[in-house]
C-alpha atoms as a PDB file:
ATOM      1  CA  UNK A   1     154.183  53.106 -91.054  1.00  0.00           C
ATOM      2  CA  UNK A   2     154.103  54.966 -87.519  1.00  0.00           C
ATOM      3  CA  UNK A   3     156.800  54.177 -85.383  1.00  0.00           C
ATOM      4  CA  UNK A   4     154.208  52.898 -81.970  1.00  0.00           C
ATOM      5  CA  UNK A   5     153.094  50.423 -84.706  1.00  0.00           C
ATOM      6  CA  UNK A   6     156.655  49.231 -86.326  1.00  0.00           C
ATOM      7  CA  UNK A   7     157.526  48.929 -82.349  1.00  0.00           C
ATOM      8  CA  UNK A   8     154.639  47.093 -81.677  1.00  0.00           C
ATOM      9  CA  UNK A   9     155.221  44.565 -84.505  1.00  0.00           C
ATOM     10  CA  UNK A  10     158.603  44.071 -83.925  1.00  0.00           C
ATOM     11  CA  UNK A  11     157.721  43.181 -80.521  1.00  0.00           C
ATOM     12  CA  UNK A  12     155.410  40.468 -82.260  1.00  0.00           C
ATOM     13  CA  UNK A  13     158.503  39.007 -84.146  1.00  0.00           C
ATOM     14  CA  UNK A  14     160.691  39.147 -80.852  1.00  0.00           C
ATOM     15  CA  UNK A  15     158.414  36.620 -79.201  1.00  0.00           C
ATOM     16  CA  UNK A  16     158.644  34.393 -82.620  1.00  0.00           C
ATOM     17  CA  UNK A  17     161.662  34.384 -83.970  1.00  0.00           C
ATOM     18  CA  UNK A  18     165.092  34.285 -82.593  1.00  0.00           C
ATOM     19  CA  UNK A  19     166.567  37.828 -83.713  1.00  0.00           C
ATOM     20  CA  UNK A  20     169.891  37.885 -83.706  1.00  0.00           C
ATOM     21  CA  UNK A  21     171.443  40.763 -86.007  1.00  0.00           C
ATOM     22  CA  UNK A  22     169.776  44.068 -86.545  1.00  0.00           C
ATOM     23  CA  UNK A  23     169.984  43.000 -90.455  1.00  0.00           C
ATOM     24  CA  UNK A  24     167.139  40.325 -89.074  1.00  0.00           C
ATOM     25  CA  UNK A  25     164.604  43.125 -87.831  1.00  0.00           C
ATOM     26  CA  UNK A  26     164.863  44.546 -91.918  1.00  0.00           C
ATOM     27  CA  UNK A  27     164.666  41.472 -93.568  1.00  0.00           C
ATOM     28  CA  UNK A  28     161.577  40.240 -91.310  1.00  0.00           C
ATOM     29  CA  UNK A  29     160.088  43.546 -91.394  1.00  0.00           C
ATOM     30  CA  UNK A  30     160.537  43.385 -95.451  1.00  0.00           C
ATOM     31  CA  UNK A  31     158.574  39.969 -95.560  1.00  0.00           C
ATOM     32  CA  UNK A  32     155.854  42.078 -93.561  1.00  0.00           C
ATOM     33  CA  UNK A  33     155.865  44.381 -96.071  1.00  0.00           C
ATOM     34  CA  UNK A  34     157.393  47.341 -94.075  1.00  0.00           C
ATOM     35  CA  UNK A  35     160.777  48.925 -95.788  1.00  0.00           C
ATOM     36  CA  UNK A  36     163.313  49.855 -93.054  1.00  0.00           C
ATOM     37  CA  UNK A  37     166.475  50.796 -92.977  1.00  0.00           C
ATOM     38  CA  UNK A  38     169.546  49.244 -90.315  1.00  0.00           C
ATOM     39  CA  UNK A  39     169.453  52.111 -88.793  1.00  0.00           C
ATOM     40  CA  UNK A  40     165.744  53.041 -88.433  1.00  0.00           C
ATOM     41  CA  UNK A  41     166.072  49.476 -86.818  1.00  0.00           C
ATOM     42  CA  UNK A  42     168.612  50.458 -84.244  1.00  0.00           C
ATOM     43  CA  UNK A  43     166.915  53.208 -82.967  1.00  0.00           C
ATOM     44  CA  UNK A  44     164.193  51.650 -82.198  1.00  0.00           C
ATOM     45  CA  UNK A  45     166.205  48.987 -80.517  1.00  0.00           C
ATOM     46  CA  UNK A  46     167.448  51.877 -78.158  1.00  0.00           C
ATOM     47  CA  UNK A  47     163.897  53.605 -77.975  1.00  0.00           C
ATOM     48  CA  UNK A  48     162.358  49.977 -76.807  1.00  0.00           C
ATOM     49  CA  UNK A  49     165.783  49.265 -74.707  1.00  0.00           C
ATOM     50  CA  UNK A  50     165.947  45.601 -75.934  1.00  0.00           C
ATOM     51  CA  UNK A  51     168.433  43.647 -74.671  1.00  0.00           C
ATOM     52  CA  UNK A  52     171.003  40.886 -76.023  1.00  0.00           C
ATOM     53  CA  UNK A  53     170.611  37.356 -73.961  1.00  0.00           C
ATOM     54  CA  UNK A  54     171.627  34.526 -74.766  1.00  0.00           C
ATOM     55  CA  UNK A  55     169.968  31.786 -77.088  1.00  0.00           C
ATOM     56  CA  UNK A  56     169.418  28.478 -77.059  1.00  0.00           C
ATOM     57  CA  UNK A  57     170.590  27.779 -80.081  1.00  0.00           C
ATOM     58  CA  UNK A  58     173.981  29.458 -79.337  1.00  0.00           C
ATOM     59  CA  UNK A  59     174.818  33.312 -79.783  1.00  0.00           C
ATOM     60  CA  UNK A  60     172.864  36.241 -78.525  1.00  0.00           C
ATOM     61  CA  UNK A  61     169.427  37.008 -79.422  1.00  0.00           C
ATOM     62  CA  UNK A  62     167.138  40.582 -79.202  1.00  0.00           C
ATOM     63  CA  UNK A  63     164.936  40.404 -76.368  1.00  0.00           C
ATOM     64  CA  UNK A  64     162.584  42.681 -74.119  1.00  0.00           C
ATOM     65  CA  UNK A  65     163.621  43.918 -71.340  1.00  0.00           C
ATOM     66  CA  UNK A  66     163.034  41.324 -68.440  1.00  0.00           C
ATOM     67  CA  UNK A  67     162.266  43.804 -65.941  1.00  0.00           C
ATOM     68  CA  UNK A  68     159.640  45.365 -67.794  1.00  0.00           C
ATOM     69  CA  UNK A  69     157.705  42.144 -68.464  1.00  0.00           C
ATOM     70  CA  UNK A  70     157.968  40.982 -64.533  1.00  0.00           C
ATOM     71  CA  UNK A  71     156.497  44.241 -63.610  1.00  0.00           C
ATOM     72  CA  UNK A  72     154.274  44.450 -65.675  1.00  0.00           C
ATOM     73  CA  UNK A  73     153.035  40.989 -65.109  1.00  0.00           C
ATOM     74  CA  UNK A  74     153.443  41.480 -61.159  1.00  0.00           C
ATOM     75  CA  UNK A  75     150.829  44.422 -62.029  1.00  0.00           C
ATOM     76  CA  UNK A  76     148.515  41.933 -63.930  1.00  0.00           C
ATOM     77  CA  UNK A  77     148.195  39.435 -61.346  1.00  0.00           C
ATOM     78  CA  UNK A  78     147.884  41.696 -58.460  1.00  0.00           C
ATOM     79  CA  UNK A  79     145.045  43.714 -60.546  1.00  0.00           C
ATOM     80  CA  UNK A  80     143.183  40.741 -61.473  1.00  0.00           C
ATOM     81  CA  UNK A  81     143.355  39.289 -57.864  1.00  0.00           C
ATOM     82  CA  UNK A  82     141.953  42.581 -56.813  1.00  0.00           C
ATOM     83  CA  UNK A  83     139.068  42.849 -58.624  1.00  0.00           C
ATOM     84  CA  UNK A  84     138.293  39.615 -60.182  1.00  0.00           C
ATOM     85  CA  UNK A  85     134.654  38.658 -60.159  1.00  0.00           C
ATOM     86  CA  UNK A  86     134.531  35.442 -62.633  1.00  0.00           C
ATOM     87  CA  UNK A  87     135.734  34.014 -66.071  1.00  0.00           C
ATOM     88  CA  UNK A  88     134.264  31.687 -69.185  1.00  0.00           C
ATOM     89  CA  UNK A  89     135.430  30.546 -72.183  1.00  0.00           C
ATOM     90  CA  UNK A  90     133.804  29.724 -75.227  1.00  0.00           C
ATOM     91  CA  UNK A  91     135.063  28.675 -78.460  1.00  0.00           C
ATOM     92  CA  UNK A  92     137.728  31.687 -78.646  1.00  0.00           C
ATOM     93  CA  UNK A  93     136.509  33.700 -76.695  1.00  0.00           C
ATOM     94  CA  UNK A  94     137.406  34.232 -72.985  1.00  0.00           C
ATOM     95  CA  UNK A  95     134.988  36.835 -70.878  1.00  0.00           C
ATOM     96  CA  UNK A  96     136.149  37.546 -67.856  1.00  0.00           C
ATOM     97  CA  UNK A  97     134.297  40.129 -65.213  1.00  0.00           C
ATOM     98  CA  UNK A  98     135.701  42.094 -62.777  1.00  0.00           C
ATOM     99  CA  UNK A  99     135.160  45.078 -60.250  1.00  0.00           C
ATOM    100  CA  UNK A 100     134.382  48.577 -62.043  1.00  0.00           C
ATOM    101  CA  UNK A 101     136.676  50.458 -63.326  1.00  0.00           C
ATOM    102  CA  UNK A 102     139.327  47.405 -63.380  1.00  0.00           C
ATOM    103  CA  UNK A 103     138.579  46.394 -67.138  1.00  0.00           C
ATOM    104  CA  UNK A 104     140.102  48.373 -69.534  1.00  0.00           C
ATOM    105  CA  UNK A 105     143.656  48.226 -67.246  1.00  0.00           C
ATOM    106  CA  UNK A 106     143.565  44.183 -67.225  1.00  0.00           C
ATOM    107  CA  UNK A 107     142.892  44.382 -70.872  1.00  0.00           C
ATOM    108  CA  UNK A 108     146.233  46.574 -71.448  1.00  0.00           C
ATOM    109  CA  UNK A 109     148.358  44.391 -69.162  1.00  0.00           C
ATOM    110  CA  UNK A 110     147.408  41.332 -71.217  1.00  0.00           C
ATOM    111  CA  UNK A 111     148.348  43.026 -74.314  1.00  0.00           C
ATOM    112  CA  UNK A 112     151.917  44.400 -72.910  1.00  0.00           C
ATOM    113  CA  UNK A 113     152.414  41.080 -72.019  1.00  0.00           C
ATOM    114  CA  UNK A 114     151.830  40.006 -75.565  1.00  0.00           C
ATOM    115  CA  UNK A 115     151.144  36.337 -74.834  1.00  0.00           C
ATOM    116  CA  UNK A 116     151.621  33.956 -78.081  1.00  0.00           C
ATOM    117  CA  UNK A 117     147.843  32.698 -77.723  1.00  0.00           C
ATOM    118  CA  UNK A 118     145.852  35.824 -77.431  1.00  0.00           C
ATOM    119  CA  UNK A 119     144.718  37.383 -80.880  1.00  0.00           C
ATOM    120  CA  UNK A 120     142.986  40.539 -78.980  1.00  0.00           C
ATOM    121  CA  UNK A 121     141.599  42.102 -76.089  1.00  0.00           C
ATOM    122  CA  UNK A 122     138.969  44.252 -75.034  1.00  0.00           C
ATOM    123  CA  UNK A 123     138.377  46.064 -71.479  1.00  0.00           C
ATOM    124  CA  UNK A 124     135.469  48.371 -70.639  1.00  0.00           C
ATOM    125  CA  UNK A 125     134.548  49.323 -67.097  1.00  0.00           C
ATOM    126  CA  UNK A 126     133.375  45.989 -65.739  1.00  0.00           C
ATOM    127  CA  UNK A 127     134.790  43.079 -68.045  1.00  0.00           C
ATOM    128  CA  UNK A 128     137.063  41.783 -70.418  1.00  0.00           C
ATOM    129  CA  UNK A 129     136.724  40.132 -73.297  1.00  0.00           C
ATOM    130  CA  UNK A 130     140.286  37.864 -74.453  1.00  0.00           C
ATOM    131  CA  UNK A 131     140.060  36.549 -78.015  1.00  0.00           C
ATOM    132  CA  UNK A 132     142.175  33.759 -78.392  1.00  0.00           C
ATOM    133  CA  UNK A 133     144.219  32.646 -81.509  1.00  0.00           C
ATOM    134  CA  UNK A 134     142.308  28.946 -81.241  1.00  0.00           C
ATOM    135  CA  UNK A 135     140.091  27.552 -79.083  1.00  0.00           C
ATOM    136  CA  UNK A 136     142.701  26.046 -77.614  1.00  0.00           C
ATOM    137  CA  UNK A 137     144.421  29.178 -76.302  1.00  0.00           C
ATOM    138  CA  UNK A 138     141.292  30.830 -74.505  1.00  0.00           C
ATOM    139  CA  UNK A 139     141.444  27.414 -72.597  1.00  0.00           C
ATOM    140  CA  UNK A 140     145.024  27.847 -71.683  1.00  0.00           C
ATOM    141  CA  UNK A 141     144.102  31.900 -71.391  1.00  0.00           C
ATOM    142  CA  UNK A 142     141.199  30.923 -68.960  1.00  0.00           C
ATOM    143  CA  UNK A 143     143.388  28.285 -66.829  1.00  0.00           C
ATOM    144  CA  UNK A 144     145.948  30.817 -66.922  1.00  0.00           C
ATOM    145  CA  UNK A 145     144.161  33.063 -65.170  1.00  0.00           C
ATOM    146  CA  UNK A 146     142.742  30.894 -62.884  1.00  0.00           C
ATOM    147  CA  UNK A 147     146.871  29.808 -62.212  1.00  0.00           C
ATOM    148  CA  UNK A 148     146.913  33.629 -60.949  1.00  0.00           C
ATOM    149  CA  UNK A 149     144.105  33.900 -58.683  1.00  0.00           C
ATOM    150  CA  UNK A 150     145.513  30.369 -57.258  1.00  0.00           C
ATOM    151  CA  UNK A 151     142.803  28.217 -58.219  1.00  0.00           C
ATOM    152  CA  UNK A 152     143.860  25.894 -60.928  1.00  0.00           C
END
């Protein structure tokens, strides 16, 4: 496995499991099928700058860094207040159209944000298309959005 997609799915396990030991990335990376080593694990912990914070259950957990994810959604609701045009949902699906040009960079901020509900995106110059994990997420995906433009 590539090390952009090991990154990317241990991104995926940060935001569902509380990762507290390095020894937690291999053994959850093992159930995935992916055979790491501690310290293949560590240096991607530097290379992705995770941080330690505390957890709720007590002890430290691996997390992104905050910074990152506030920029980054700072970025996605300026971009979509910029250029939005309008947004549906249907079953899963959430299609949202926008100004040219502004599609395929709303599409990448909603996947850096990795949000629990969305199973996929896809930008091309005018729209996006958000595929939600359950019909039930591209409602909260569509009200979402609508929480960004200030229109609940």
């Amino acid at each position: 496995m590539r090390k952009k997609e090991r990154q990317r799915l241990i991104k995926q396990l940060l935001t569902s499991n509380n990762i507290q030991r390095q020894e937690d990335f291999v053994s959850l990376l093992d159930k995935q099928g992916i055979k790491v080593t501690q310290a293949t694990v560590s240096r991607d912990i530097k290379d992705m700058q995770l941080v330690k914070v505390p957890s709720v259950t007590g002890g430290y957990r691996y997390s992104l860094p905050t910074q990152k994810n506030i920029d980054t959604e700072k970025k996605l609701v300026q971009t979509i207040r910029d250029s939005f045009v309008s947004v549906d949902s249907q079953d899963k699906l959430v299609f949202m159209k926008v100004l040219p040009g502004s599609g395929p960079v709303i599409s990448s901020l909603l996947y850096q944000m990795n949000y629990s509900g969305i199973f996929g995106t896809l930008g091309d110059d005018n729209t996006v298309l958000i595929i939600g994990k359950t019909d039930e997420d591209a409602i909260n995906v569509r009200n979402q959005i609508n929480s960004m433009l200030g229109t609940d």
